[in-house]
Protein backbone atom coordinates (compact mmCIF):
# COMPACT_ATOMS: atom_id res chain seq x y z
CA UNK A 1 45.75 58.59 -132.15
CA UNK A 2 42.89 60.32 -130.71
CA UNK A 3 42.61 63.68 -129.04
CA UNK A 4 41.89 61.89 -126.13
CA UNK A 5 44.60 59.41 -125.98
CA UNK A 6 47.25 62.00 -127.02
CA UNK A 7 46.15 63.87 -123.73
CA UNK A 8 46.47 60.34 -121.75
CA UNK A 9 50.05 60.06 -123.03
CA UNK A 10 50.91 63.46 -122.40
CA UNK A 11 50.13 63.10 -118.68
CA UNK A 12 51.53 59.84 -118.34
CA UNK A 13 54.81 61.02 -119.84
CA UNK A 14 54.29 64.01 -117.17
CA UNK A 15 53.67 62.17 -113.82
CA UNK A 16 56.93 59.83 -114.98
CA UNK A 17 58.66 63.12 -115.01
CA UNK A 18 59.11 63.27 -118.67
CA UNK A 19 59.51 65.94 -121.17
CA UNK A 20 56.66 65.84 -123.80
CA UNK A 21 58.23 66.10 -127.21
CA UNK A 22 56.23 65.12 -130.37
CA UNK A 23 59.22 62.34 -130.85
CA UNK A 24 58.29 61.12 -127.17
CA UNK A 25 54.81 60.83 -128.14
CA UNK A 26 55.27 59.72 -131.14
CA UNK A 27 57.79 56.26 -130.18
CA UNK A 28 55.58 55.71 -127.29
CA UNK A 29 52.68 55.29 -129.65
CA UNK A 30 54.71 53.00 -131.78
CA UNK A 31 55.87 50.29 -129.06
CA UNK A 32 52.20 50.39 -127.55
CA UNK A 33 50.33 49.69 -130.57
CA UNK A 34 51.97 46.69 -130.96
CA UNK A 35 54.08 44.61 -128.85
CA UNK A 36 57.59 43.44 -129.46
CA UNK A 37 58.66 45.92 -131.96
CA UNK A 38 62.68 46.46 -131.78
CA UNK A 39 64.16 49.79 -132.07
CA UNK A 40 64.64 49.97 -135.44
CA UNK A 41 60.92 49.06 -136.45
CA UNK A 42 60.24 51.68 -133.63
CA UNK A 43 62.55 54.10 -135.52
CA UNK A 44 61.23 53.58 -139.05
CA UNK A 45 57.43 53.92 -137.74
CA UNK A 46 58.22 57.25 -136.06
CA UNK A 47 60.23 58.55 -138.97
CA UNK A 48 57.32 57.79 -141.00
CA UNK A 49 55.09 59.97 -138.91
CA UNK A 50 56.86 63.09 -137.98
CA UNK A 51 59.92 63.02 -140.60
CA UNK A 52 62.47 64.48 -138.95
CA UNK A 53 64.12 62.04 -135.93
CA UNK A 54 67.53 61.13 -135.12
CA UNK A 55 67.60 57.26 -134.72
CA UNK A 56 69.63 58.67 -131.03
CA UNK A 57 66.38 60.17 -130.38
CA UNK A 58 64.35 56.61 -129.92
CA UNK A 59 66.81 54.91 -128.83
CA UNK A 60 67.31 57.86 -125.96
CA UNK A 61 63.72 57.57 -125.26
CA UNK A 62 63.02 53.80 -125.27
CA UNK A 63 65.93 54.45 -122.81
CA UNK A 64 63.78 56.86 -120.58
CA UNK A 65 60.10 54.92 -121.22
CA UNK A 66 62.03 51.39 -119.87
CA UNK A 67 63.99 53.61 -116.77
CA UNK A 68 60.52 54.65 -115.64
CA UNK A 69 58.83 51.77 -115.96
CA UNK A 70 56.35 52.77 -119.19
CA UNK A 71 58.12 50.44 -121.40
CA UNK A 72 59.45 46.53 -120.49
CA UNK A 73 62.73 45.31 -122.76
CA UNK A 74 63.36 42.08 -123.72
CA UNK A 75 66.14 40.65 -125.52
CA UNK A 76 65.96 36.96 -126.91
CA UNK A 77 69.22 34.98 -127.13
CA UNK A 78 70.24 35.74 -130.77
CA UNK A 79 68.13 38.74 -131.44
CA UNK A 80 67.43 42.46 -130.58
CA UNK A 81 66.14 44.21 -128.27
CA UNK A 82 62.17 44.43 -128.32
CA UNK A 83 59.69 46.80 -126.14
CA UNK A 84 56.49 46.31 -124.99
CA UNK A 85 53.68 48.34 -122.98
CA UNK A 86 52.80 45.47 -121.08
CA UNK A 87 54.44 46.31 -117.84
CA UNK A 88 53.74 45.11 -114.22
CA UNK A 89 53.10 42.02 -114.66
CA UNK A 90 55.57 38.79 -114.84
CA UNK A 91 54.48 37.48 -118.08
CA UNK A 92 57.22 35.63 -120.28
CA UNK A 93 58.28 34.77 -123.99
CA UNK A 94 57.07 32.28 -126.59
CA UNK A 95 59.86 33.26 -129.48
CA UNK A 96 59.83 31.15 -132.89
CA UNK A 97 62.73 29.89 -134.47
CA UNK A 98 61.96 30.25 -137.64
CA UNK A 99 60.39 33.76 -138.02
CA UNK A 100 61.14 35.04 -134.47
CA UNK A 101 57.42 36.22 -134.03
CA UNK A 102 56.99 36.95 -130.28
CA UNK A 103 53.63 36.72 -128.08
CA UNK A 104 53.25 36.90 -124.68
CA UNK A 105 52.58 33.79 -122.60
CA UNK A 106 50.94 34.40 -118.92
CA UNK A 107 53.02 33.05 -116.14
CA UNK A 108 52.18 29.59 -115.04
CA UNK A 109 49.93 28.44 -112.22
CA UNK A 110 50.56 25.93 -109.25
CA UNK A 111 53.58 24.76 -108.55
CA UNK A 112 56.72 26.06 -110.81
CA UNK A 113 59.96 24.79 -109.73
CA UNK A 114 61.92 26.16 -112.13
CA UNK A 115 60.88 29.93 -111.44
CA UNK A 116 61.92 29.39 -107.96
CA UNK A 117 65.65 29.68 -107.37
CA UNK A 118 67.48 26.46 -105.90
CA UNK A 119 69.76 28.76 -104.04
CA UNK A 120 69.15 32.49 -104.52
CA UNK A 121 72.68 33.68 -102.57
CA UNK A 122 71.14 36.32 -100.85
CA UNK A 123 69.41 38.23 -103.40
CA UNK A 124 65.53 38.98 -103.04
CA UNK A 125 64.41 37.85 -106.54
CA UNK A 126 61.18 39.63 -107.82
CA UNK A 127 61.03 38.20 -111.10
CA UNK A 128 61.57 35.53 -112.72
CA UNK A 129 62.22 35.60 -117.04
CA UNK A 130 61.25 32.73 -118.77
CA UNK A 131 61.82 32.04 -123.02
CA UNK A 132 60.01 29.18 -124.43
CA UNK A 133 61.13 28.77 -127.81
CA UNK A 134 59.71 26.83 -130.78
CA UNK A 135 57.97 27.04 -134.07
CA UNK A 136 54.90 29.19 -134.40
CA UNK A 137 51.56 27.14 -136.58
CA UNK A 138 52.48 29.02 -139.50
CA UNK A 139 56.08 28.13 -139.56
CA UNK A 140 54.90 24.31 -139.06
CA UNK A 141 52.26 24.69 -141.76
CA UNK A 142 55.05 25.44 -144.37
CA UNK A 143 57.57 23.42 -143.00
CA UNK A 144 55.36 20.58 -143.36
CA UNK A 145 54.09 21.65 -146.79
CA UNK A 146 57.94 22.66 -148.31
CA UNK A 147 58.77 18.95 -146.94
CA UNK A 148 55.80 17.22 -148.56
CA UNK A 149 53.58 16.57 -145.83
């Protein structure tokens, strides 16, 4: 990370009110430079850098980066939790099946029926979450070539 986005960081985690720690820093830099990482690949990449860190540690400050807003959490029917820096927005999910690669999909356009709640008993929605799952091209390159085709 550069000098200059290590002093970004350091005032972000600031104005959110944040102590800066070198762990802070550190699993901040891991779930921004690349989406969709879970904890544990969080964990491993920080461990990696600075040695010393309690797997508590990330988890208590993938805790604090999602509170404030910093972070967005996801968690996929079947699989673990995964962060990502891309916040304020309502983007949504393409997940595949077969290697459970995740990438973002912008939120559709027009007329979307099925983001807008058929009764919403008295709650004032503000976002809607949306999975698509399926099979990314190169899952259906070697399924196709395992089966022949």
């Amino acid at each position: 990370m550069s000098q200059e986005s290590f002093l970004d960081s350091d005032a972000l985690l600031r104005r959110h009110g944040l102590q800066v720690t070198a762990q802070r820093l550190a699993v901040l830099r891991a779930a921004s430079d690349r989406s969709h990482r879970t904890a544990d690949d969080i964990y491993t990449i920080v461990r990696a850098e600075i040695g010393a860190v309690s797997r508590q540690a990330v988890y208590d400050a993938l805790a604090a980066f999602t509170e404030k807003g910093l972070l967005r959490r996801m968690q996929p029917a079947g699989s673990p939790a995964r962060y990502e820096a891309r916040v304020g927005d309502n983007h949504h999910h393409l997940v595949c099946r077969t290697c459970n690669r995740m990438v973002d999909v912008d939120c559709a356009v027009g007329e979307t029926p099925c983001l807008t709640a058929a009764d919403d008993f008295g709650y004032e929605i503000d976002e809607a979450e949306v999975v698509y799952w399926g099979r990314c091209p190169e899952c259906l390159v070697a399924t196709s070539v395992s089966c022949g085709g």
